[in-house]
Protein backbone atom coordinates (compact mmCIF):
# COMPACT_ATOMS: atom_id res chain seq x y z
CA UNK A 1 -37.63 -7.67 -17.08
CA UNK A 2 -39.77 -10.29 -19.04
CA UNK A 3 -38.81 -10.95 -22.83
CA UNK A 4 -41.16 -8.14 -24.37
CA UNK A 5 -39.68 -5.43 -22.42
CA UNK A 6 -35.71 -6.84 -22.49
CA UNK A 7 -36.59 -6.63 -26.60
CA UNK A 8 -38.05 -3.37 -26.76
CA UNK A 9 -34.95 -1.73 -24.13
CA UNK A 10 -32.27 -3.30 -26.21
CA UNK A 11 -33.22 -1.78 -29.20
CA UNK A 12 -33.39 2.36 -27.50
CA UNK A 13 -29.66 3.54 -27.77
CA UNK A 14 -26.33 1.61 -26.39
CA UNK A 15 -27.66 2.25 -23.06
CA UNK A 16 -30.64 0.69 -23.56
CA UNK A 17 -28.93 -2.27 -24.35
CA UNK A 18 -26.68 -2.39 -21.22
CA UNK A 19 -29.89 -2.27 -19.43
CA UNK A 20 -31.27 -4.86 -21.44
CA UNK A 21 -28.46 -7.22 -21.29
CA UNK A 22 -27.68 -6.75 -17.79
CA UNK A 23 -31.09 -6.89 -16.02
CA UNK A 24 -33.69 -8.75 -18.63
CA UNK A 25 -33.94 -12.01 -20.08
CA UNK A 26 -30.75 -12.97 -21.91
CA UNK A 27 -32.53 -15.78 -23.49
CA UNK A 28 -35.81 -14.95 -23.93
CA UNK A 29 -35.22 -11.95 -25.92
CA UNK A 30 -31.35 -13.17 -27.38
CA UNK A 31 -32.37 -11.78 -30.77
CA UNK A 32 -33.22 -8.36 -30.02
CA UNK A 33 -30.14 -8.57 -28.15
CA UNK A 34 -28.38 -9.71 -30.68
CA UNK A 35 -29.94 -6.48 -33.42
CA UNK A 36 -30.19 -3.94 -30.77
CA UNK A 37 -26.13 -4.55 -30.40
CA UNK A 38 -25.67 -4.36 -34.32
CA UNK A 39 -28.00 -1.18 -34.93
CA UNK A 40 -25.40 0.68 -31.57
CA UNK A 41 -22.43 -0.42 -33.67
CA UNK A 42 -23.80 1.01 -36.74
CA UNK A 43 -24.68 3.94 -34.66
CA UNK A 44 -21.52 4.92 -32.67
CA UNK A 45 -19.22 3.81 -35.90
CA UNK A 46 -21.20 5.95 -37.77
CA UNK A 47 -20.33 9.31 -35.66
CA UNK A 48 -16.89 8.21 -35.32
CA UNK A 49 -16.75 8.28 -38.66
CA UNK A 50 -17.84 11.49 -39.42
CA UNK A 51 -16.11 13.20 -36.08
CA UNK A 52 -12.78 11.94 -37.90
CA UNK A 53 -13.22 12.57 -41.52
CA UNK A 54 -15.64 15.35 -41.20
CA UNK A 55 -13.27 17.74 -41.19
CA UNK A 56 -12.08 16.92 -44.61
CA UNK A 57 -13.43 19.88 -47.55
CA UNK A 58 -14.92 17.47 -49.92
CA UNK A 59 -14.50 14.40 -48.42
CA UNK A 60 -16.26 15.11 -45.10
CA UNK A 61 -19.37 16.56 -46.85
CA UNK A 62 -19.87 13.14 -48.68
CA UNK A 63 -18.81 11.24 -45.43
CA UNK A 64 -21.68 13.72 -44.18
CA UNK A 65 -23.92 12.40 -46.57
CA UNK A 66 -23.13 8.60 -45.94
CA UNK A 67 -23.60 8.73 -42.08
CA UNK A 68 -27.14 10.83 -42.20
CA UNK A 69 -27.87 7.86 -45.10
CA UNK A 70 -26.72 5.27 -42.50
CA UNK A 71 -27.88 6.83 -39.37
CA UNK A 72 -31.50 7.06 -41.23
CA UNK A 73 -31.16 3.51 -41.92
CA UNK A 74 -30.38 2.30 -38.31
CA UNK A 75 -33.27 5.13 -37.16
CA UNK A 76 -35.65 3.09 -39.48
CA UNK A 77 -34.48 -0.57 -37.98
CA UNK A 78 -34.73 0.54 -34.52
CA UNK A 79 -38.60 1.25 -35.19
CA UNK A 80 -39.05 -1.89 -37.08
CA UNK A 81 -37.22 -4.10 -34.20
CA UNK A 82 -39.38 -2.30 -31.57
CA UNK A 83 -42.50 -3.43 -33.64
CA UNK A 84 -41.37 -6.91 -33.67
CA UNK A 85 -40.24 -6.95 -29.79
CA UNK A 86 -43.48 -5.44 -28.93
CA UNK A 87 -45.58 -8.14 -31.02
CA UNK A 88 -43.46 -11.17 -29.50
CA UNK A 89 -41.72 -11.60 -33.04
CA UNK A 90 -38.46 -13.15 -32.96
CA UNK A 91 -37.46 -11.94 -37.08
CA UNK A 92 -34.86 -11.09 -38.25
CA UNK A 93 -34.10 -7.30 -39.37
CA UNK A 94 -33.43 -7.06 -42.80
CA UNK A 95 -29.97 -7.07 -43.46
CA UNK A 96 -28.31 -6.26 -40.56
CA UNK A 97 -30.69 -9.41 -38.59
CA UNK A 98 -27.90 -12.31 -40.28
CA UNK A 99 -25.17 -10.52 -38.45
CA UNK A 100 -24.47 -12.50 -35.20
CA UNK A 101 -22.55 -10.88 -31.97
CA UNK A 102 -23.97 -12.44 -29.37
CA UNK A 103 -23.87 -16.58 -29.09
C-alpha cells in the first residue's frame, strides 16, 4: 500500500491499523500510524471502561456519559485524520496528534 492508502487504513478501527502497519508504508504514512494507534486506545479503553464500571447505579450512568462523550470525540478525529490522509497532510490531530507511540 502507498502512503495515502496506509493513512487512510490506519485510521478505520484497530484492525485497520494492523493492516496498515503490517502491509503499508511504515514511513511514509508514520503519522497516521502514529494517531490511528492513539484514537484505537482511546477507543478500546473507552469500552473497557464502561464494560467494568457500567454496572455501577450512579456511577456507571455518568461513566455512560463520559465514554459516549469520548467515543464521539475519537468518532470525530477519525473523520478529520481520514481528511488529512486522503489530502497527503501530515498534521497533527488536535490534541491527541502530540501523543507519540510509535518512534
Amino acid at each position: 500500500m502507498d502512503k495515502k492508502v496506509t493513512g487512510i487504513v490506519a485510521y478505520i478501527t484497530w484492525i485497520g491499523w494492523l493492516v496498515a502497519f503490517l502491509a503499508g508504508d511504515k514511513e511514509g504514512a508514520k503519522v497516521h500510524l502514529n494517531q490511528g494507534l492513539v484514537l484505537a486506545i482511546l477507543s478500546v479503553g473507552s469500552w473497557l471502561v464502561k464494560l467494568i464500571l457500567g454496572g455501577i447505579p450512579i456511577i456507571g450512568f455518568l461513566i455512560g456519559i463520559i465514554c459516549a462523550i469520548v467515543n464521539l470525540f475519537v468518532f470525530v478525529m477519525v473523520i478529520i485524520g481520514i481528511i488529512y490522509a486522503a489530502t497527503d497532510k501530515d498534521a497533527e490531530l488536535p490534541l491527541v496528534g502530540a501523543i507519540k507511540i510509535l518512534k
